[in-house]
Protein backbone atom coordinates (compact mmCIF):
# COMPACT_ATOMS: atom_id res chain seq x y z
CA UNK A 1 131.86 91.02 78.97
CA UNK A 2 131.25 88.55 82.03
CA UNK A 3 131.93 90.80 85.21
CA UNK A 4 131.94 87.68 88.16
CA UNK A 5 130.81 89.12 91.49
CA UNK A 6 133.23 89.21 94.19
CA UNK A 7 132.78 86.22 96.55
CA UNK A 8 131.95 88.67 99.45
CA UNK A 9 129.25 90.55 98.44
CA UNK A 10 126.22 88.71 99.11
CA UNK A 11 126.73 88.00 102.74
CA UNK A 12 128.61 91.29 103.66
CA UNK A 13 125.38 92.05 105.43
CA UNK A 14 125.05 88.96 107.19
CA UNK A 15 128.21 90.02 109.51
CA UNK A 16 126.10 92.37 111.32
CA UNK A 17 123.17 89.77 111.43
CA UNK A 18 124.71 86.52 112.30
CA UNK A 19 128.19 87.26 113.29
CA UNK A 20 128.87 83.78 111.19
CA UNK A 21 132.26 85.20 110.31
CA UNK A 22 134.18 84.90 113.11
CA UNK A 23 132.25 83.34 115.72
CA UNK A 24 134.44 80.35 116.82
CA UNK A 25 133.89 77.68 119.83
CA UNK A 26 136.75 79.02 121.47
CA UNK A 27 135.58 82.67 121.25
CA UNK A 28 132.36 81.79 122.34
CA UNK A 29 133.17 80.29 125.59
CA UNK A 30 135.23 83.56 126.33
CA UNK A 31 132.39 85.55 125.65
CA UNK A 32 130.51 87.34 128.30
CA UNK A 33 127.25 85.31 128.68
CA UNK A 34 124.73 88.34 127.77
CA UNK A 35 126.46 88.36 124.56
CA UNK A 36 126.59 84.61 123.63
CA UNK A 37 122.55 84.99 124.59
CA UNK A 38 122.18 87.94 122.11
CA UNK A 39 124.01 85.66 119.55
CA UNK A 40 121.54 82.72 120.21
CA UNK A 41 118.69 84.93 120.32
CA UNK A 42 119.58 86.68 117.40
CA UNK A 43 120.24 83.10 115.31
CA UNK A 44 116.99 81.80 116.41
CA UNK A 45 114.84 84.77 115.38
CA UNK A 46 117.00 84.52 111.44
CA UNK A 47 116.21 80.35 111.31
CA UNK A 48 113.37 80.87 109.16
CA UNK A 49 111.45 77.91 108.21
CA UNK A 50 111.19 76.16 111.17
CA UNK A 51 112.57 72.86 109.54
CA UNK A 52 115.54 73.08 106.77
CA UNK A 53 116.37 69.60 104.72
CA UNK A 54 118.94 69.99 102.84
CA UNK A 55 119.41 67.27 100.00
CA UNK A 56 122.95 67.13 98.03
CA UNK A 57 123.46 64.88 95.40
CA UNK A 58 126.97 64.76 95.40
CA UNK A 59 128.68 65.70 92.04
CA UNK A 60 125.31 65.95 90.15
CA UNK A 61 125.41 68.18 87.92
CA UNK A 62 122.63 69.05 84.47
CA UNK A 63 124.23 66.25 82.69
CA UNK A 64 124.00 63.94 85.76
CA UNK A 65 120.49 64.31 86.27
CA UNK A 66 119.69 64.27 82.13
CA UNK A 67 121.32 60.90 81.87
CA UNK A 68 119.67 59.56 84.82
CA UNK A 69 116.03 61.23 83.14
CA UNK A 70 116.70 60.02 80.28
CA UNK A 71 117.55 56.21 81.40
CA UNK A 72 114.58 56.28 83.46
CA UNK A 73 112.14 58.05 80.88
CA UNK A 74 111.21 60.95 83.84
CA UNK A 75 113.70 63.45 82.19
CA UNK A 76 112.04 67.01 83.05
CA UNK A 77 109.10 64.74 84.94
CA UNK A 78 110.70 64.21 88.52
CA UNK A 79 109.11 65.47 91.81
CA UNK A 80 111.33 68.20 91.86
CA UNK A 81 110.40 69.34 88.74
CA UNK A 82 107.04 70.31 89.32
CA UNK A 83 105.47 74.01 89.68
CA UNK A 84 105.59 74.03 93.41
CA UNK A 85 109.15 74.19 93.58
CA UNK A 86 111.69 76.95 92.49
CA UNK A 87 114.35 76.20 89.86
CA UNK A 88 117.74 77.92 89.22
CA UNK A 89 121.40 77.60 89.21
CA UNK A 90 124.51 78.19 91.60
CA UNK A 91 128.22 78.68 91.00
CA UNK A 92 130.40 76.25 93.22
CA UNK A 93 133.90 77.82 92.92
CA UNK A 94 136.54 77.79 95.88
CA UNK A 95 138.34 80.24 97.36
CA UNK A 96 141.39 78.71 95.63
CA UNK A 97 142.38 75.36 94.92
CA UNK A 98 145.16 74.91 97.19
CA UNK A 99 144.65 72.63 99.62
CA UNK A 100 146.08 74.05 103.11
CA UNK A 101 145.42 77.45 105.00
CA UNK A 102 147.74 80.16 104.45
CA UNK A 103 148.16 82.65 107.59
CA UNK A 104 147.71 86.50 106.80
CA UNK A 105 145.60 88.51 104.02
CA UNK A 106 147.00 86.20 101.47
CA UNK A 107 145.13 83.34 102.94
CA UNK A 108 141.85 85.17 102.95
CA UNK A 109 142.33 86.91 99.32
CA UNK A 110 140.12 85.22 96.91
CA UNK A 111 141.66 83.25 93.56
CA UNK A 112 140.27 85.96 90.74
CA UNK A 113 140.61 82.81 88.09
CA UNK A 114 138.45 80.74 89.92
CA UNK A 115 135.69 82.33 90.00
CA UNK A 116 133.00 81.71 88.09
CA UNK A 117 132.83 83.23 84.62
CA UNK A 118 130.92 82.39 81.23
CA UNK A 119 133.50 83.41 78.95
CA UNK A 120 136.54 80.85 80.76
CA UNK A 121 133.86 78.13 81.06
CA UNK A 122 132.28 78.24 77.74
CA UNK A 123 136.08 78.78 76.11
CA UNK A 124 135.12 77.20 72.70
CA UNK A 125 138.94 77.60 71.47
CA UNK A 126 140.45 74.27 70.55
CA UNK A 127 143.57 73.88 72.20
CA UNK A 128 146.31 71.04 71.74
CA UNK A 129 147.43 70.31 75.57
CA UNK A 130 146.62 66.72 76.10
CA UNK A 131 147.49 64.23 78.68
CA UNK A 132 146.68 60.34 78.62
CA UNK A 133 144.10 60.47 81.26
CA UNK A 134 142.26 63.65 80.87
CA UNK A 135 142.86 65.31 77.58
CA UNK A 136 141.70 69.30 77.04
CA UNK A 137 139.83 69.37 73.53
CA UNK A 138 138.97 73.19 74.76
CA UNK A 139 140.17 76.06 76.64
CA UNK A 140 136.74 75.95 78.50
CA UNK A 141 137.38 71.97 79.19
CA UNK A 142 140.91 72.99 80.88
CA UNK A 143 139.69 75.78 82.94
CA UNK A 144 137.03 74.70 84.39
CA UNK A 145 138.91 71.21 85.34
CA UNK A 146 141.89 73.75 86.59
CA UNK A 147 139.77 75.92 89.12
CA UNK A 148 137.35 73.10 90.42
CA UNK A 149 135.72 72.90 93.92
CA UNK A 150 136.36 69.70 96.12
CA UNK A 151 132.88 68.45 98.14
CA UNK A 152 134.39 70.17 101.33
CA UNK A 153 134.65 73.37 100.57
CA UNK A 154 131.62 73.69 98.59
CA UNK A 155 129.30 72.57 101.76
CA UNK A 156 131.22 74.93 103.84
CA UNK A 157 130.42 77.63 100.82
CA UNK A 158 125.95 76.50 101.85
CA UNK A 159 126.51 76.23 105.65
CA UNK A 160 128.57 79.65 106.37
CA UNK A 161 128.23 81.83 103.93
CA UNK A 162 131.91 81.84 103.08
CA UNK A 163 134.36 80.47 100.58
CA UNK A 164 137.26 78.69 101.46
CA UNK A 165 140.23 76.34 100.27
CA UNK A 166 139.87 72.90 98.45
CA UNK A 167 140.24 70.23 101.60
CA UNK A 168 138.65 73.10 104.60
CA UNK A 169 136.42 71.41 106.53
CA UNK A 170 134.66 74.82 108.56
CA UNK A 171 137.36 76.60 108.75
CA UNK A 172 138.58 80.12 106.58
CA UNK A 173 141.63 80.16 104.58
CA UNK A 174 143.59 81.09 107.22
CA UNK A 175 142.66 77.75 108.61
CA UNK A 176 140.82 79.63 111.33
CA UNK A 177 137.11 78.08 112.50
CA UNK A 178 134.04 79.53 110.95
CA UNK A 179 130.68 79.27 112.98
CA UNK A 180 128.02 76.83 110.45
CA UNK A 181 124.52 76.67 110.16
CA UNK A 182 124.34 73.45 112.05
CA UNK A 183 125.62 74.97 115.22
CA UNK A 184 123.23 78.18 115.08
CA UNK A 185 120.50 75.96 114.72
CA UNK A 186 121.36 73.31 117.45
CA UNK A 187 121.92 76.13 119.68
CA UNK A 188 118.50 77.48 118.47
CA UNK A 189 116.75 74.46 120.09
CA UNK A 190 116.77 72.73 116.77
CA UNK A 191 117.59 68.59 115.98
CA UNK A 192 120.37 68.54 113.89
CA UNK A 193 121.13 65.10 111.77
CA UNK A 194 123.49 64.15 108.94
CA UNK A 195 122.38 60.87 106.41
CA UNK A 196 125.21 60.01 103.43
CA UNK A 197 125.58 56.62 101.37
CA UNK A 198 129.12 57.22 101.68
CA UNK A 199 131.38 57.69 105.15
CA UNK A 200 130.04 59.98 107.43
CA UNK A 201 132.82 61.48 108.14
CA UNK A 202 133.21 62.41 104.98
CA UNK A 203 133.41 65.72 103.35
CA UNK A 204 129.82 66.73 103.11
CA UNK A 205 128.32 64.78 105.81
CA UNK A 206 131.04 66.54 108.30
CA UNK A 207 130.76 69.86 107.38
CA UNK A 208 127.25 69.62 107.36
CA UNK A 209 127.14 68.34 110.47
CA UNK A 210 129.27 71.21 112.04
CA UNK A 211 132.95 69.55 112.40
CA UNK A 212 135.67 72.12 112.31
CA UNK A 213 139.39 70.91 110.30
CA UNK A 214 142.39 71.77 108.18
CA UNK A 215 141.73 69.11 106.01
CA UNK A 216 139.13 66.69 105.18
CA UNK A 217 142.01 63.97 105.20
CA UNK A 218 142.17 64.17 109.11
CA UNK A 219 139.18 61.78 109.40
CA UNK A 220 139.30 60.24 112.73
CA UNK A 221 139.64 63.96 114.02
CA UNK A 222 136.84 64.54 112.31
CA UNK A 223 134.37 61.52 113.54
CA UNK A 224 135.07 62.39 116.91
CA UNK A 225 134.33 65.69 116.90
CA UNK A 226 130.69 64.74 115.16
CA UNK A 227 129.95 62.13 117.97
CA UNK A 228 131.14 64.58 120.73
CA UNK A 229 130.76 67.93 119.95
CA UNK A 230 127.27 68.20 121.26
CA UNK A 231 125.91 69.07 117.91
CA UNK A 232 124.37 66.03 116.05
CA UNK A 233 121.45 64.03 116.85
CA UNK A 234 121.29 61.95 114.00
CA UNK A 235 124.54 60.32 112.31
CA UNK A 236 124.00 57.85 109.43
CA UNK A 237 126.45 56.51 106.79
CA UNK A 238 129.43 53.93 106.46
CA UNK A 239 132.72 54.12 107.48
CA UNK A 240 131.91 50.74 109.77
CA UNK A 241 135.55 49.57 111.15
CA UNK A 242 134.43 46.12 111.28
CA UNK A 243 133.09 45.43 107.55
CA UNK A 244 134.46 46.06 104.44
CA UNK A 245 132.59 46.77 100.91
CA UNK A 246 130.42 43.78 100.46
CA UNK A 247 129.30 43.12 103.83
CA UNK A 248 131.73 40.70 104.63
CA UNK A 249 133.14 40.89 108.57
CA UNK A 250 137.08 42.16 108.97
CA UNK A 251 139.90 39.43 110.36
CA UNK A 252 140.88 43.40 111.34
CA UNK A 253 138.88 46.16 112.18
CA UNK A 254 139.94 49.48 109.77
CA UNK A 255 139.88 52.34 111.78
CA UNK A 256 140.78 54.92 109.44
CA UNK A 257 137.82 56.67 109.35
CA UNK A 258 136.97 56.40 113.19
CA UNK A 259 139.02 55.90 115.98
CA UNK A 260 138.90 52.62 117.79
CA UNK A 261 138.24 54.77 121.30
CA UNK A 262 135.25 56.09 119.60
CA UNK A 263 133.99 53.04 117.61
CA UNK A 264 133.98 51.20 121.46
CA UNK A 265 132.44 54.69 122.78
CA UNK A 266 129.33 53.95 119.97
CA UNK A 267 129.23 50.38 121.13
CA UNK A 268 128.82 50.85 124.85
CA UNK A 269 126.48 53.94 124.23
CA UNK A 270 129.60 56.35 126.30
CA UNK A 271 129.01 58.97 123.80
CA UNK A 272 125.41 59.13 124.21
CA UNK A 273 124.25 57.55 120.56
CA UNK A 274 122.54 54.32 120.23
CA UNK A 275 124.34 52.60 117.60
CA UNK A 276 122.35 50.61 115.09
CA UNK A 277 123.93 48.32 112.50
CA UNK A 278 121.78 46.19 111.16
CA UNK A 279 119.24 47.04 107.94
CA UNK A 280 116.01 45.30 109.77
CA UNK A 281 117.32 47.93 112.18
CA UNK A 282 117.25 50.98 110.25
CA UNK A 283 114.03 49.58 108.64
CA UNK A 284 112.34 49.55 112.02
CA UNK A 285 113.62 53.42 112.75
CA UNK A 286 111.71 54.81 110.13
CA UNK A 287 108.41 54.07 112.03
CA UNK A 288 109.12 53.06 115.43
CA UNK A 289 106.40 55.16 117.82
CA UNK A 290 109.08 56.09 120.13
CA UNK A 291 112.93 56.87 118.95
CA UNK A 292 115.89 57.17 120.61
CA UNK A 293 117.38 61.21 121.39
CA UNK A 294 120.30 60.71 119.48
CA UNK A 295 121.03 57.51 117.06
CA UNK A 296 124.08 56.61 115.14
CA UNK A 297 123.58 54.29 112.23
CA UNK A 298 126.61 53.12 110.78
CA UNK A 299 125.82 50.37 107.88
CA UNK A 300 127.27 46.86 107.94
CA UNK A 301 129.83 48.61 104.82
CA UNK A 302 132.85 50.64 104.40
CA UNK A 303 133.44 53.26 101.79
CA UNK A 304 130.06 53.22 100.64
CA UNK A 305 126.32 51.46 101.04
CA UNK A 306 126.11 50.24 96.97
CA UNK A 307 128.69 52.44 95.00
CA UNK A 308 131.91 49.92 95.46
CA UNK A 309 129.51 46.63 95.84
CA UNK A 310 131.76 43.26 93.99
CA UNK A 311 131.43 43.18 90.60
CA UNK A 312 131.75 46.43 88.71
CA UNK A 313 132.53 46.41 85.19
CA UNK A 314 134.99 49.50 84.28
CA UNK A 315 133.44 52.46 83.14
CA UNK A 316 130.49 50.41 80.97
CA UNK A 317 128.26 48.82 83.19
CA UNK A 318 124.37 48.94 82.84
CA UNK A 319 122.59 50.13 85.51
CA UNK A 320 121.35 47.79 88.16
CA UNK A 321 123.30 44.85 86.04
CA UNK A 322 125.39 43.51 89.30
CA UNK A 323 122.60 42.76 91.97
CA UNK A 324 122.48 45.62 94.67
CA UNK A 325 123.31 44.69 98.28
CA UNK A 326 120.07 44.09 100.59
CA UNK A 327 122.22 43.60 103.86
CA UNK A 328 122.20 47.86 103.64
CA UNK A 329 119.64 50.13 104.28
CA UNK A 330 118.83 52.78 100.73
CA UNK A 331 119.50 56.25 101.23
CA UNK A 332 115.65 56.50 101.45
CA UNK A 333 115.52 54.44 104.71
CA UNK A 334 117.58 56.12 106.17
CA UNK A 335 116.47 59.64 105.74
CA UNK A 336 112.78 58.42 106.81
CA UNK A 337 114.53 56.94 110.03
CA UNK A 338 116.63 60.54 110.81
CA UNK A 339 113.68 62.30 109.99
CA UNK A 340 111.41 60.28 112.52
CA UNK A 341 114.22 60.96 115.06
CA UNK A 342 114.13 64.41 114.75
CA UNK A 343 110.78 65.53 114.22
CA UNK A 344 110.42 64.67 118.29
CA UNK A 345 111.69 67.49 118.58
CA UNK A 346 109.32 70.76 118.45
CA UNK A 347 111.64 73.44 117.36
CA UNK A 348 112.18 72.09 114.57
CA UNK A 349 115.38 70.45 112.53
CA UNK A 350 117.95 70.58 110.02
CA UNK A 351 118.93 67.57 107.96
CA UNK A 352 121.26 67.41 105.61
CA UNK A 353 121.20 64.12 103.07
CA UNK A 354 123.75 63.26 100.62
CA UNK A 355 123.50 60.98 97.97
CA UNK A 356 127.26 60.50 98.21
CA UNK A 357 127.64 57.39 95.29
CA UNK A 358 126.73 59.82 92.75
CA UNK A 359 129.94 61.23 93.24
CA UNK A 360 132.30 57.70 93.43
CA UNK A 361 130.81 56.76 90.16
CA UNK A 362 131.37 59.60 88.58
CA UNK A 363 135.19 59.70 89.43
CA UNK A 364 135.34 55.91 88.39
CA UNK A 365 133.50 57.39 84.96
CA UNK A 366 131.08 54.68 85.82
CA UNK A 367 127.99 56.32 84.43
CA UNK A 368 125.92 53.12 85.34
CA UNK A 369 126.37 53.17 88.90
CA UNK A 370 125.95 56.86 88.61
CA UNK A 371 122.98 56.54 87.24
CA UNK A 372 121.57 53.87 90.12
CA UNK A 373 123.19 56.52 92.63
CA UNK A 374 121.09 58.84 91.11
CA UNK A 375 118.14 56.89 91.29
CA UNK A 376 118.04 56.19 94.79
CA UNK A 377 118.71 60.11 95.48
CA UNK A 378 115.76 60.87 93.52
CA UNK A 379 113.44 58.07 95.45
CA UNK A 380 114.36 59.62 98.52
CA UNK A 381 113.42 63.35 97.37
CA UNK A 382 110.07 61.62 96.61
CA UNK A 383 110.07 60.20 100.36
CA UNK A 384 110.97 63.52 102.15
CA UNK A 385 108.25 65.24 100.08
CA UNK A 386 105.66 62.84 101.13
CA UNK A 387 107.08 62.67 104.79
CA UNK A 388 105.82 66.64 103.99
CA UNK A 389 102.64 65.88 102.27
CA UNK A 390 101.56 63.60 104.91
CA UNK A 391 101.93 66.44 107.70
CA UNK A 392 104.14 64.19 110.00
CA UNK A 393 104.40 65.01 113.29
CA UNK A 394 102.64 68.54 111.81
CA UNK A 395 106.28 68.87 109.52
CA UNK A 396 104.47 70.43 105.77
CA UNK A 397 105.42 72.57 103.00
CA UNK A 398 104.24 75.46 105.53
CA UNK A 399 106.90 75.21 107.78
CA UNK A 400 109.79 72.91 106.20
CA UNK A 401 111.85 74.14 103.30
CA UNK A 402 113.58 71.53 101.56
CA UNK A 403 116.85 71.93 98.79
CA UNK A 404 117.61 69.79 96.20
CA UNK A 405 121.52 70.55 94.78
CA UNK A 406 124.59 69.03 94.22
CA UNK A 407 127.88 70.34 96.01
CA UNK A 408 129.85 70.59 91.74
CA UNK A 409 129.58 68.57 89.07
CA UNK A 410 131.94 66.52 87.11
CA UNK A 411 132.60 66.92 83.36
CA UNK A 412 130.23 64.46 81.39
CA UNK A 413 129.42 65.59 78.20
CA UNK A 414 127.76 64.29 74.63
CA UNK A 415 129.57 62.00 72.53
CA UNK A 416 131.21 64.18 70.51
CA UNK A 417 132.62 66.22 72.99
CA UNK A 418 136.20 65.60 71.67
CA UNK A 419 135.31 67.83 68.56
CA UNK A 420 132.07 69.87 69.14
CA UNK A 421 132.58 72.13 72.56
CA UNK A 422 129.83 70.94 75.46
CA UNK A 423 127.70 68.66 72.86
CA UNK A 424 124.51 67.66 74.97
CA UNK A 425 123.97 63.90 75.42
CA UNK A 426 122.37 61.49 73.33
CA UNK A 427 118.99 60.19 74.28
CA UNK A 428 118.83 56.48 73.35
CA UNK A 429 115.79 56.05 74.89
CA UNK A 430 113.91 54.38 78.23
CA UNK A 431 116.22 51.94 79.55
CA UNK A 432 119.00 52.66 78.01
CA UNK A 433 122.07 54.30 78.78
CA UNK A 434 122.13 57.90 76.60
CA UNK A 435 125.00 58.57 74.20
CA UNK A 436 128.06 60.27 76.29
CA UNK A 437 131.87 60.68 77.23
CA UNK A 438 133.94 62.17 80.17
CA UNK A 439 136.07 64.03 79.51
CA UNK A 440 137.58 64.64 83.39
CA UNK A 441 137.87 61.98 86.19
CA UNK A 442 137.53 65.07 88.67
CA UNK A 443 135.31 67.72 89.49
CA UNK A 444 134.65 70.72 87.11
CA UNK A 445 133.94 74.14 88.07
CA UNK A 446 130.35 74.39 86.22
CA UNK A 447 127.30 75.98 87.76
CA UNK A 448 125.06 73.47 89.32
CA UNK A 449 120.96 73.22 88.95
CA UNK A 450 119.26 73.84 92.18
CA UNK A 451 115.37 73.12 93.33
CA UNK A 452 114.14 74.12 96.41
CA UNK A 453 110.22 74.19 98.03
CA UNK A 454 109.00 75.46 100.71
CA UNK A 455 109.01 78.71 102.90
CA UNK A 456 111.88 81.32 101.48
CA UNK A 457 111.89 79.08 98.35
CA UNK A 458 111.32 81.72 96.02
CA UNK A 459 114.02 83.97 97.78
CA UNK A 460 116.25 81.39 95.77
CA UNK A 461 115.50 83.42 92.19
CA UNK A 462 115.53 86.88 93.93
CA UNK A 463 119.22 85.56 94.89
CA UNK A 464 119.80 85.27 91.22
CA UNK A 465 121.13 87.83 89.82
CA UNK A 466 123.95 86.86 88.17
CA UNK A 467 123.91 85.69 84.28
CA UNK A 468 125.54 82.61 82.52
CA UNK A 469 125.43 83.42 79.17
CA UNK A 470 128.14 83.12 76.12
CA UNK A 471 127.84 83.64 72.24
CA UNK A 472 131.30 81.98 70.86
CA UNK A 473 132.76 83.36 67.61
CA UNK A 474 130.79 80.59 65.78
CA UNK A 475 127.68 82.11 67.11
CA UNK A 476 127.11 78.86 69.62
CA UNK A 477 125.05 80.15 72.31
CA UNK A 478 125.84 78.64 75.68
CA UNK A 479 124.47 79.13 79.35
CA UNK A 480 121.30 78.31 81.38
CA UNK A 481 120.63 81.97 82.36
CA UNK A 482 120.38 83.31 85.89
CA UNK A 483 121.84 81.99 88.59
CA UNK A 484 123.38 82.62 92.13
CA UNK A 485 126.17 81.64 94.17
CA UNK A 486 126.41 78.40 96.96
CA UNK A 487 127.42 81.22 99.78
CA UNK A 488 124.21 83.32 99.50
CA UNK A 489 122.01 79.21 100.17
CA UNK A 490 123.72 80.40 103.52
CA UNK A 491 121.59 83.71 103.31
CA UNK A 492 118.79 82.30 102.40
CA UNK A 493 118.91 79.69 105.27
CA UNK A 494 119.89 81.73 107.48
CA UNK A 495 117.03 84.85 107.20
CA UNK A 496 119.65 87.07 105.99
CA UNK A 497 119.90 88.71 102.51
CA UNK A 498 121.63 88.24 99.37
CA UNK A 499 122.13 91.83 98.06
């Protein structure tokens, strides 16, 4: 039987390393300064490569990238799927689902149901439960929809080393701020930049970027601590008060996802970002000569750069049928532009970018737009990687390691998924959209595929030692193998070890 490892064990050694645990801003500033220097001194001697790029396509899971392979003919034949880079899986689970912090032990105990295990995900028992808008053909289908990550707490899993509640943004499930990777490595002399297609003060792009909050739905909070903590450099996404999905200028501003204090502060320059708005502007970052210290580039958009663009047809639209907006920059300009912003800086950086449309569509079950989501994630993995082959600004595969993941994935299966248990999807051929249904408009606790090149790349597999395997009582194999979990990325990142 499936034994799942407790979520502690892989960074129980890291405590002694990193202090990640419990080093807060607040306890830091009471600290006597010889010990906050030990602290710095000992992060910076543990961030090992001297660049980290971290590259989340949000939701994508092995079905996500199939169907996008399989559209675009390159199935098993993308960048990332070459020798040079590592390949296994992680587990994405949450602390619990709940979606507040609960004081005491009770807060910190860890959910035994969710975590990950074959034998509840690959459930092949039919079961009769149904519901109008997300039936459960199998017990596997309804736990893994039951115990599901959100894309908050599975970031904060990768950037501390520590699970949490659905909704945490940084913080334990006591509610209590957790040091993240970001911070250790701005206070290690490194750049630190954030790039997202969606909001970015969103989930991923703000825990990434080092924000600290109950809950992910306290976005304005959120923003403002990202332009004026001290931490980030580099700020791209949407979110722009003053347009809304299609490009089209507001009778009203919509500050719900930044304050209109700190939308003026970006305008005037008071918090120290040059604000760029403009795509012939982000164009022009990605190879200016000189760059400013710290840029934020908000896109002339709203919830999203292409996901929610005018005219989507429900659930069945082709790929790249409604013309894509050219009035906002691609996730690939942007990333270029970040990464010639921080590569001025010669201790090196840590980027995080999110292909955050993947995610939308999937929730829509709009598996073209996922698809075109996909796409553009993929095109910018192929940018970074020449940004590496290139040796820019003496950034290589020597010194950089770069991560290619998603934060969970959703629950798209093959088309006969409402009678055969996890059916794979049809292939249909180049240019066309495989055979496939969802069964789930949310996330799903499945493992996740994840590539990664570069120094401590290989420490990836050594990490996985846990198996996802499952014989059914039909004798239906199920499982990719070995894998590891999202909190020991922090380990790996980090110069700490997994077991």
């Amino acid at each position: 039987m499936y034994a799942p490892k407790p979520s502690s064990y892989c960074h129980m050694k890291l405590r002694s390393v990193l202090f990640v645990g419990r080093i807060v801003p607040a306890l830091i500033a009471a600290l006597p300064f010889v010990v906050v220097s030990d602290v710095a001194r000992t992060a910076d001697a543990n961030l090992r490569p001297k660049n980290i790029i971290l590259m989340i396509a949000d939701g994508a899971g092995t079905n996500t990238i199939t169907a996008t392979g399989m559209f675009t003919g390159k199935l098993g034949k993308q960048i990332f799927d070459g020798d040079a880079w590592s390949k296994t899986y992680v587990s994405t689970y949450p602390l619990r689902t709940g979606e507040s912090p609960i004081e005491g032990p009770r807060g910190l105990a860890q959910d035994p149901d969710a975590v990950y295990d074959a034998a509840k995900n690959w459930d092949s028992t039919p079961v009769t439960t149904t519901t109008a808008r997300s039936p459960d053909r199998f017990a596997g289908y309804a736990w893994t929809k039951r115990t599901a990550p959100d894309s908050a707490n599975t970031i904060v899993s990768i950037v501390t080393g520590h699970k949490t509640y659905n909704n945490a943004v940084n913080v334990d499930g006591n509610g209590k701020p957790m040091t993240t990777f970001a911070e250790l490595a701005q206070r290690a002399g490194k750049a630190v930049g954030v790039v997202t297609t969606v909001q970015f003060a969103d989930a991923t792009p703000s825990v990434s970027g080092g924000a600290h909050n109950v809950s992910r739905d306290n976005r304005t909070a959120i923003a403002s601590e990202m332009l004026n903590a001290g931490v980030l450099s580099v700020i791209m996404g949407t979110g722009n008060p003053d347009y809304d999905n299609n490009g089209a200028l507001r009778s009203m501003p919509n500050y719900s996802w930044i304050s209109e204090k700190d939308w003026s502060g970006l305008k005037t320059g008071a918090n120290g970002f040059k604000l760029i708005q403009d795509v012939g502007d982000f164009s022009a970052l990605a190879s200016a000569p000189t760059t400013p210290a710290k840029i934020a580039g908000i896109a002339r958009s709203f919830d999203g750069t292409q996901a929610y663009r005018q005219g989507a047809a429900p659930a069945r639209e082709m790929p790249f049928s409604v013309p894509r907006r050219t009035d906002v920059p691609s996730l690939k300009t942007m990333a270029l532009g970040a990464l010639n912003v921080l590569d001025a800086d010669t201790d090196g950086m840590f980027l995080m970018i999110e292909g955050g449309g993947v995610d939308r569509a999937m929730h829509a079950n709009n598996i073209g737009r996922m698809i075109e989501e996909k796409i553009e994630f993929d095109e910018t993995v192929e940018a970074v990687s020449a940004y590496l082959d290139a040796n820019t600004a003496g950034n290589n595969w020597s010194n950089t390691l770069v991560i290619v993941t998603g934060d969970h994935d959703h629950l798209l299966l093959g088309p006969e998924s409402d009678t055969v248990p996890y059916p794979p999807l049809a292939d249909r051929g180049a240019g066309h959209v495989p055979g496939y249904k969802w069964q789930h408009t949310g996330h799903s606790n499945q493992l996740v595929p994840l590539y990664a090149r570069g120094p401590g790349a290989n420490m990836f597999l050594a990490c996985a030692n846990e198996r996802d395997a499952f014989t059914d009582r039909s004798g239906r194999t199920f499982g990719p193998g070995a894998y590891l979990d999202q909190t020991e990325i922090f380990a790996v990142i980090s110069g700490g070890r997994c077991s």
